[in-house]
N, C-alpha and C. Protein backbone atom coordinates (compact mmCIF):
# COMPACT_ATOMS: atom_id res chain seq x y z
N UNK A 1 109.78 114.15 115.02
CA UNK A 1 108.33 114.14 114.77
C UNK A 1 107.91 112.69 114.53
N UNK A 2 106.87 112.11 115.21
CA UNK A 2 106.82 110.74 115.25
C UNK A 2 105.34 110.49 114.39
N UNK A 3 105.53 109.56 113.09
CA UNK A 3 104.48 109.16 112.14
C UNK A 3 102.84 109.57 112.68
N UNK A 4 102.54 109.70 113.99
CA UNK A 4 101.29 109.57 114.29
C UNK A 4 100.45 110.92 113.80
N UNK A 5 101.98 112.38 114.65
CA UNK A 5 101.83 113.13 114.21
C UNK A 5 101.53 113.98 112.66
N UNK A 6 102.61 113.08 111.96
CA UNK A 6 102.52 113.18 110.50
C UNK A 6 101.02 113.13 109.41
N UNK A 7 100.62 111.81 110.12
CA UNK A 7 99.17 111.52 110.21
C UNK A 7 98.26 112.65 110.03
N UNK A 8 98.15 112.70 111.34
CA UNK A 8 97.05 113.89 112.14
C UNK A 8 97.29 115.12 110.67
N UNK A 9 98.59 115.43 110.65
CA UNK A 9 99.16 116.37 109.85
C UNK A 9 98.00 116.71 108.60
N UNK A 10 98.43 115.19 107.74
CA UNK A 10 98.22 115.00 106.63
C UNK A 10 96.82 114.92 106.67
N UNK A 11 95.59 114.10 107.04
CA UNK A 11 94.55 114.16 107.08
C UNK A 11 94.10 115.75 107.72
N UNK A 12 94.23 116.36 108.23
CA UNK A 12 94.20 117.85 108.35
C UNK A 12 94.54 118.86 107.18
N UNK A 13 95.71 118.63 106.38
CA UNK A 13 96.01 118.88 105.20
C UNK A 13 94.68 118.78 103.87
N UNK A 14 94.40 117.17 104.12
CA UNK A 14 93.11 116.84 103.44
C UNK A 14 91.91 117.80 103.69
N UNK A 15 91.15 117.84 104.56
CA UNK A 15 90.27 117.96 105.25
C UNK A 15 90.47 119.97 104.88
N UNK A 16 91.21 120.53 104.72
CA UNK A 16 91.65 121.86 104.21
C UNK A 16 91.62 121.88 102.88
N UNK A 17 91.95 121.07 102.21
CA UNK A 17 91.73 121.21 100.67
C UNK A 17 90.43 121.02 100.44
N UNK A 18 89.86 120.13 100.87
CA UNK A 18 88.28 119.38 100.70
C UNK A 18 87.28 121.25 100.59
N UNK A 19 87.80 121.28 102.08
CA UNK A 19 86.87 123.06 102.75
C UNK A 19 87.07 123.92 101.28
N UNK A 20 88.54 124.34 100.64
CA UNK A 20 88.84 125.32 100.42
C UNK A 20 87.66 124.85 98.93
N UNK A 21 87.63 123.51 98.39
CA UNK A 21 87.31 123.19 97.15
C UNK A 21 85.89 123.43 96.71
N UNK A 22 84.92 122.76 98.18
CA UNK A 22 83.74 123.22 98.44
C UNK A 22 83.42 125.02 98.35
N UNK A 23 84.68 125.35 98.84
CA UNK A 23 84.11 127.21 99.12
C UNK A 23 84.18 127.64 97.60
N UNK A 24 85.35 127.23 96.84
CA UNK A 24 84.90 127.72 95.40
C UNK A 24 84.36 127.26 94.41
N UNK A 25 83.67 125.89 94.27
CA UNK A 25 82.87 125.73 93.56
C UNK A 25 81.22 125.90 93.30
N UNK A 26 81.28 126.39 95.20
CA UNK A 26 80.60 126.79 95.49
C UNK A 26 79.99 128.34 94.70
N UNK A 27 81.39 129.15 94.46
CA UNK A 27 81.51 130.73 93.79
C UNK A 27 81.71 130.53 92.68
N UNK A 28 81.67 129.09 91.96
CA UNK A 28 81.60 129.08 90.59
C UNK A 28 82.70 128.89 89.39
N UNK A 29 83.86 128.32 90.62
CA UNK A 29 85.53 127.73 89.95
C UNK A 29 85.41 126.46 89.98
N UNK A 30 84.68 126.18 88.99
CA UNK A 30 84.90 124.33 88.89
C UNK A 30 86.57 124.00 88.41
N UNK A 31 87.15 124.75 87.79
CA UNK A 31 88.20 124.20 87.46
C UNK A 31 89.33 124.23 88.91
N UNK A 32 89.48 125.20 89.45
CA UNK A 32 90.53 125.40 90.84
C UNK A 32 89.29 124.26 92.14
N UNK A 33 88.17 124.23 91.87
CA UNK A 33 87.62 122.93 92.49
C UNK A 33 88.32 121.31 92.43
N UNK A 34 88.30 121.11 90.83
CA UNK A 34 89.05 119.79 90.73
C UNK A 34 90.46 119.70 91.07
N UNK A 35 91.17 121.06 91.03
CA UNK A 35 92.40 121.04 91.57
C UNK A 35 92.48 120.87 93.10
N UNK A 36 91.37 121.62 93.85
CA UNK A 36 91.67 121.28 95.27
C UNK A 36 91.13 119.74 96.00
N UNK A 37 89.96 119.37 95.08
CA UNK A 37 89.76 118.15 95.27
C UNK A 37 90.56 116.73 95.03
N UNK A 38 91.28 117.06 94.43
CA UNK A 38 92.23 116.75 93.74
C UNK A 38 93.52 116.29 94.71
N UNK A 39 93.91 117.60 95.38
CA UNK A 39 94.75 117.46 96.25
C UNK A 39 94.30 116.91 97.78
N UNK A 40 93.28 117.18 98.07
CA UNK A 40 92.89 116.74 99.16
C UNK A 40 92.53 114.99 98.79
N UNK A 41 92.19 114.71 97.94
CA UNK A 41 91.97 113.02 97.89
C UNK A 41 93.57 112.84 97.74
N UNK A 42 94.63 113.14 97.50
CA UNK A 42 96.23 112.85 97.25
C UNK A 42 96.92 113.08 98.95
N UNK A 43 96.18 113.98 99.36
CA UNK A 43 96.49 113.88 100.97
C UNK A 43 96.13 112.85 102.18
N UNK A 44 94.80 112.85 101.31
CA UNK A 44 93.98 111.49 102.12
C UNK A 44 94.30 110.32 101.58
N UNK A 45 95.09 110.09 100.54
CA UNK A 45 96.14 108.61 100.08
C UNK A 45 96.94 108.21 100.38
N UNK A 46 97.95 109.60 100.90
CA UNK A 46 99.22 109.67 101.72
C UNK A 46 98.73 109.41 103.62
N UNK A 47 97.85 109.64 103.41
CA UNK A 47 97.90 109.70 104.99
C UNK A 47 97.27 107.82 105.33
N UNK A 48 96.48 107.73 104.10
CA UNK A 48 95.95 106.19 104.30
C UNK A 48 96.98 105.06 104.21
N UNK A 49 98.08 105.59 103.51
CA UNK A 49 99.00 104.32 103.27
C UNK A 49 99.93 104.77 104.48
N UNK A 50 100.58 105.89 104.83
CA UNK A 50 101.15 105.86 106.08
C UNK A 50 100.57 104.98 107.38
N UNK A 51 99.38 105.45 107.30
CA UNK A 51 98.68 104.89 108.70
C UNK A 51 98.66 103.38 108.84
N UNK A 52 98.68 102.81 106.80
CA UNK A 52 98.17 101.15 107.11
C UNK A 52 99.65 101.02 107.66
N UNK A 53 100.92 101.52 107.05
CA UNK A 53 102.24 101.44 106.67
C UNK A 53 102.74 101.05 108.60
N UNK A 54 102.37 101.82 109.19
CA UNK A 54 102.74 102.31 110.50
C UNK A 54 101.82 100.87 111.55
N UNK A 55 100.64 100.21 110.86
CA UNK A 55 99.73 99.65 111.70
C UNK A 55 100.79 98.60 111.56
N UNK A 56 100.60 98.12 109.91
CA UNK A 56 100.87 96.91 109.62
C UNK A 56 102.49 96.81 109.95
N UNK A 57 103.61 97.55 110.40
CA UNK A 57 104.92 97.49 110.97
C UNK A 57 105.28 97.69 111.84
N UNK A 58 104.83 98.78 112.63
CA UNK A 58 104.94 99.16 113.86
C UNK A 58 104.28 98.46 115.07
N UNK A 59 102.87 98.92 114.43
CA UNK A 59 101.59 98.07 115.34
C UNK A 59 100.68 99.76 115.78
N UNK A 60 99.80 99.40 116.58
CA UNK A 60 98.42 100.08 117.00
C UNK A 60 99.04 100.64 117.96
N UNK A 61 98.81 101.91 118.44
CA UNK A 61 98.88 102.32 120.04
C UNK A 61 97.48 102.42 120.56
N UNK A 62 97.70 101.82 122.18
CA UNK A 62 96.22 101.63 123.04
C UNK A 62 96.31 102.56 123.87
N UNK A 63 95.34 102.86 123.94
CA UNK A 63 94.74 104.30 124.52
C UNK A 63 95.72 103.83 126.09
N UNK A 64 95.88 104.91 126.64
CA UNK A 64 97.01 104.92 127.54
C UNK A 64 96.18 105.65 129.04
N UNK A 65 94.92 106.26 128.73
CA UNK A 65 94.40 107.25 129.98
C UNK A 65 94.31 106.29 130.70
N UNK A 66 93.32 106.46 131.84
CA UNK A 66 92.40 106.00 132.66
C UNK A 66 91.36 104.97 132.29
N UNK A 67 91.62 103.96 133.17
CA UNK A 67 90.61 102.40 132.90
C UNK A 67 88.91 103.60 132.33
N UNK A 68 88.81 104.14 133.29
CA UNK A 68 86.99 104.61 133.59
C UNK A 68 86.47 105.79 132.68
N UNK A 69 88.00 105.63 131.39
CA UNK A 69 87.66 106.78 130.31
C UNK A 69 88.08 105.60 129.02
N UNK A 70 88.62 104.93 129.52
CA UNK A 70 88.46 104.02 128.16
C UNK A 70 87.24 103.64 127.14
N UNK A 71 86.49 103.71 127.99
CA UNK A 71 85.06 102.46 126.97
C UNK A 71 84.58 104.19 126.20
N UNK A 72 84.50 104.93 126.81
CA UNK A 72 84.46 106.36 126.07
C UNK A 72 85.21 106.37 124.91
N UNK A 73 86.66 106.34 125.17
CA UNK A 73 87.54 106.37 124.28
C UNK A 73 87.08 105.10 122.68
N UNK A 74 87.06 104.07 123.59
CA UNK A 74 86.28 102.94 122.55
C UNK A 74 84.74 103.43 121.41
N UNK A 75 84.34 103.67 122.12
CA UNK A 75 82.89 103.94 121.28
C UNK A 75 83.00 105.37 120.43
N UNK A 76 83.92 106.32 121.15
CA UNK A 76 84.52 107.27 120.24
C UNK A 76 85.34 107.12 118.92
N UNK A 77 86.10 105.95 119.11
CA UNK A 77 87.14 105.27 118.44
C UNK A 77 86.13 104.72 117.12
N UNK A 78 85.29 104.20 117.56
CA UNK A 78 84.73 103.02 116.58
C UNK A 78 83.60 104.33 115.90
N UNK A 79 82.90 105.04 116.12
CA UNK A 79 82.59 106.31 115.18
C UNK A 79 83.27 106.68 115.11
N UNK A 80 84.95 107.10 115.27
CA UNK A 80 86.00 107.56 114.27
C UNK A 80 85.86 106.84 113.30
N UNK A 81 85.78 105.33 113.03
CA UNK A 81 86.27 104.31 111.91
C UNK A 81 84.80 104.69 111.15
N UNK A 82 83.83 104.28 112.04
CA UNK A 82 82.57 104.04 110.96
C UNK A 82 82.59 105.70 109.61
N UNK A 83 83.05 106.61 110.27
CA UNK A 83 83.01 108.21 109.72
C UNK A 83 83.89 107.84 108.57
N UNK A 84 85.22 107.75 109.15
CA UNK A 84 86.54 107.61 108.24
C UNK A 84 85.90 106.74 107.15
N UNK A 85 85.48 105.37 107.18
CA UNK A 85 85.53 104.51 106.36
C UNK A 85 84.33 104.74 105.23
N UNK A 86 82.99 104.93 105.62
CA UNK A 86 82.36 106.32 105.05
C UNK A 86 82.76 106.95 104.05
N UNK A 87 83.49 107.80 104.80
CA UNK A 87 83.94 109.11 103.80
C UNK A 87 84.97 108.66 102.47
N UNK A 88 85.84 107.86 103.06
CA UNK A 88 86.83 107.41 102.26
C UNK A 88 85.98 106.37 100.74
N UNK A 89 84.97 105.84 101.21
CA UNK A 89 83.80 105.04 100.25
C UNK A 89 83.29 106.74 99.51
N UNK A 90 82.92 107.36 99.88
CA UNK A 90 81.81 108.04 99.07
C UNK A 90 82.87 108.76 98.53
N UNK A 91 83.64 109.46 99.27
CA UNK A 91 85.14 109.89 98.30
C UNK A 91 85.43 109.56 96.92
N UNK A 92 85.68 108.52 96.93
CA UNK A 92 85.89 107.78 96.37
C UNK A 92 84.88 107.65 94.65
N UNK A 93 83.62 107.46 95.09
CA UNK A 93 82.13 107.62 94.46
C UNK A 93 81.95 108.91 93.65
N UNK A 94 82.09 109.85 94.70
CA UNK A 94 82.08 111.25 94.08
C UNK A 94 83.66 111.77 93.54
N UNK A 95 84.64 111.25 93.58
CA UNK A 95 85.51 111.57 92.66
C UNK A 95 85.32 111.17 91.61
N UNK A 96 85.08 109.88 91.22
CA UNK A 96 84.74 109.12 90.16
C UNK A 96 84.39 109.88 89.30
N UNK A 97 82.52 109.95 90.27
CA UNK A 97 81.41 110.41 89.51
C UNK A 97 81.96 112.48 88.71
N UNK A 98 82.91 113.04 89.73
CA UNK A 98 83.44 114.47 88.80
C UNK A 98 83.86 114.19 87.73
N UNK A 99 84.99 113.08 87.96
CA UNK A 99 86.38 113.03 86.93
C UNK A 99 85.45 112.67 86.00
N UNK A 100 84.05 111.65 85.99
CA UNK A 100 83.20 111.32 84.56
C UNK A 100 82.22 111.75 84.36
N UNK A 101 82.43 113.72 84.74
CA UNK A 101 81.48 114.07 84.23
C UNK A 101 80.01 114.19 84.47
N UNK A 102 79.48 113.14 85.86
CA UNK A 102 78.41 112.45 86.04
C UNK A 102 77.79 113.35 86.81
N UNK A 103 77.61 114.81 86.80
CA UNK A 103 77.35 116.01 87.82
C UNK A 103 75.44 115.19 88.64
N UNK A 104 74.88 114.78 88.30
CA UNK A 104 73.45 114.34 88.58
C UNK A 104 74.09 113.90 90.34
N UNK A 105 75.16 112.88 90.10
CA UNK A 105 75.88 111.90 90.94
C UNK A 105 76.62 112.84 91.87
N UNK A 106 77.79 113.62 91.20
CA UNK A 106 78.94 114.15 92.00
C UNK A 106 77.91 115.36 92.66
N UNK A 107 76.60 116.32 91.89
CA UNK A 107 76.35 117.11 92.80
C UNK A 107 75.53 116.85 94.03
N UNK A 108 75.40 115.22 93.97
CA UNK A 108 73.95 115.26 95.17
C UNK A 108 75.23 114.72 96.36
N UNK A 109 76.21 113.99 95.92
CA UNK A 109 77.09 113.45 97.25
C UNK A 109 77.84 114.35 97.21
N UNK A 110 78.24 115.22 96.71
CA UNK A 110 79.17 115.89 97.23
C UNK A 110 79.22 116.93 98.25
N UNK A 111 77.92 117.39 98.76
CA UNK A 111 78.12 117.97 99.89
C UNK A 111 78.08 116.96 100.72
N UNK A 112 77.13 115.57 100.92
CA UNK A 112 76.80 115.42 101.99
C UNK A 112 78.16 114.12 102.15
N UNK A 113 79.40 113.84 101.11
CA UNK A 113 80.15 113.45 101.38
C UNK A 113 81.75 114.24 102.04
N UNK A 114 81.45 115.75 101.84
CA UNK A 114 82.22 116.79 102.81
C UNK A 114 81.71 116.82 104.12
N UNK A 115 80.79 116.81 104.26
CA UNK A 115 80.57 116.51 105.53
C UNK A 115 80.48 115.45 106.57
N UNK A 116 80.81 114.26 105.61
CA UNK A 116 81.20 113.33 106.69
C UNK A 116 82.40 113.43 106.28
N UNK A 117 83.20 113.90 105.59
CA UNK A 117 84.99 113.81 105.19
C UNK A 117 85.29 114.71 106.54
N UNK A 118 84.94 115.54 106.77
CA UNK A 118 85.27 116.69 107.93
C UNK A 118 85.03 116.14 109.32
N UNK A 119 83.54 114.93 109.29
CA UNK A 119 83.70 114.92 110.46
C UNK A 119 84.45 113.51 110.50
N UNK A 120 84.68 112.87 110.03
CA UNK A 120 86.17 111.64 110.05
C UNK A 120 87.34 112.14 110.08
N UNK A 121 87.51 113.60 109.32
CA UNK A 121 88.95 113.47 109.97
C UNK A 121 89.28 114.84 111.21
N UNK A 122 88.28 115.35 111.88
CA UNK A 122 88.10 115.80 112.84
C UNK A 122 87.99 114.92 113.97
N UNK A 123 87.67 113.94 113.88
CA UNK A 123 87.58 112.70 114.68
C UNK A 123 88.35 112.03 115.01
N UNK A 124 89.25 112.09 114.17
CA UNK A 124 90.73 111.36 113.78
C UNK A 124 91.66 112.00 114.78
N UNK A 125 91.64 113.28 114.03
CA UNK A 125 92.58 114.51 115.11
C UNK A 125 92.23 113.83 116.44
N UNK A 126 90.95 114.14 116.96
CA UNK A 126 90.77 114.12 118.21
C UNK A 126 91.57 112.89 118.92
N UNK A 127 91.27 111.69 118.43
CA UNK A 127 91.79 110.20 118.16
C UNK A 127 93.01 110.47 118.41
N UNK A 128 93.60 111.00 117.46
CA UNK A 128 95.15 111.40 118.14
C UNK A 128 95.89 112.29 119.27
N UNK A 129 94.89 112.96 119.39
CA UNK A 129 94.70 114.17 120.55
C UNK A 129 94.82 113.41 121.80
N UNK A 130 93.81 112.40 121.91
CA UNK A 130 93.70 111.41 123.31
C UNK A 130 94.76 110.54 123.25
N UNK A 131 95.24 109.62 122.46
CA UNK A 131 96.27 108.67 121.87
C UNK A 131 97.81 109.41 122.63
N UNK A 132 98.11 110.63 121.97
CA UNK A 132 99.58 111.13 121.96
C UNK A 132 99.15 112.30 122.71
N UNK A 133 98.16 113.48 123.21
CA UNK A 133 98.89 114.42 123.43
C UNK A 133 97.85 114.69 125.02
N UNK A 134 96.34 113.88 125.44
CA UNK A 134 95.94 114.59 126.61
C UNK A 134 96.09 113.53 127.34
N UNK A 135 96.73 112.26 127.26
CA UNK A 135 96.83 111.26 127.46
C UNK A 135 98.18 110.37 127.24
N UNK A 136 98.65 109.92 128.35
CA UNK A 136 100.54 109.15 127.36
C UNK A 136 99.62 108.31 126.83
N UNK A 137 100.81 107.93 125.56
CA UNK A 137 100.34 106.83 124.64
C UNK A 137 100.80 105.29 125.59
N UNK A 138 99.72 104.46 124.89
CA UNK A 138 99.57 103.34 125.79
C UNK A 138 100.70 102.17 124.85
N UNK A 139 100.90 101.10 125.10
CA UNK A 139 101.67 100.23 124.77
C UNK A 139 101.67 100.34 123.05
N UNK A 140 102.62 99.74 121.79
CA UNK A 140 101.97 99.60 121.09
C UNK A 140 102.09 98.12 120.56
N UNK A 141 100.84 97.47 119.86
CA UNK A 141 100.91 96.74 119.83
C UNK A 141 99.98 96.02 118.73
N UNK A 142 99.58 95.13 118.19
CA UNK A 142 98.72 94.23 117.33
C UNK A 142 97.21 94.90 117.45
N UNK A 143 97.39 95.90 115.82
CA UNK A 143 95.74 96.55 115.95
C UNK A 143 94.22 95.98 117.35
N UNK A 144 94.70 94.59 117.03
CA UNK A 144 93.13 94.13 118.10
C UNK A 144 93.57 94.34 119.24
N UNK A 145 94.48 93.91 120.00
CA UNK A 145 94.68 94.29 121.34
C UNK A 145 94.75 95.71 121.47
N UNK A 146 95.15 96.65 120.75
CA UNK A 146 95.37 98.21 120.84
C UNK A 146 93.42 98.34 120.98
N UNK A 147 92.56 98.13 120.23
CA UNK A 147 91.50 98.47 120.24
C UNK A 147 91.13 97.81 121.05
N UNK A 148 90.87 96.38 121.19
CA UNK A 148 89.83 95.49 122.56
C UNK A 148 90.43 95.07 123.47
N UNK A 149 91.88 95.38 123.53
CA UNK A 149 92.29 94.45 124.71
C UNK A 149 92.44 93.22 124.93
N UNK A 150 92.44 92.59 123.44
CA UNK A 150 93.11 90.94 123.43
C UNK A 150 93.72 90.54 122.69
């Protein structure tokens, strides 16, 4: 099983705890809430330090399809990051704002920070979907050339 997969794994993992945490605090379990939120920000830590872990040693893989599906792939790529990086900020904000209590804060971002958490790492998947599985993976190599080609 090769790290990329692991990835995909783990941010999927996340992105399932996030759902399950929303559905019951939604029904009124704040406490099994902070537990699933909980775990899903511990999934999305593991999967963030793998991924830098894997960039910063391994290197980037470049999209591998077709020249005339690339720039697709690109502009797809770069709203993967803008989503991911997003979510991982307000994450971040609204954990805070639970763990202190600050409900004014954690209840106004916290839906609308599940919903960009879902769609970053739905995006991600996909990202990896084209990368490793509808597409061979392309060379790998130094994050910028994997993304622009220089």
């Amino acid at each position: 099983m090769n790290i990329a997969l692991i990835n995909a794994i783990f941010i999927a993992i996340s992105a399932i705890f996030v759902a399950v945490g929303w559905f019951v605090v939604a029904n009124g379990n704040k406490e099994l809430h902070k537990k699933m939120m909980f775990l899903g920000a511990l999934f999305a830590t593991i999967f963030f330090v793998t991924y830098v872990s894997k960039t910063i040693f391994v290197g980037s893989t470049a999209f591998g399809g077709p020249e005339e599906v690339k720039v697709y792939y690109t502009l797809f790529l770069i709203f993967h990051i803008i989503l991911a990086t997003s979510a991982a900020v307000l994450g971040i904000i609204t954990l805070v704002s639970g763990y202190k209590n600050n409900m004014k804060i954690h209840r106004k971002l916290g839906p609308i920070t599940s919903i960009i958490w879902f769609c970053g790492a739905s995006t991600g998947i996909i990202v990896y979907l084209l990368l490793y599985v509808i597409y061979p993976p392309g060379e790998v190599t130094n994050v910028f050339r994997a993304i622009w080609g220089f």
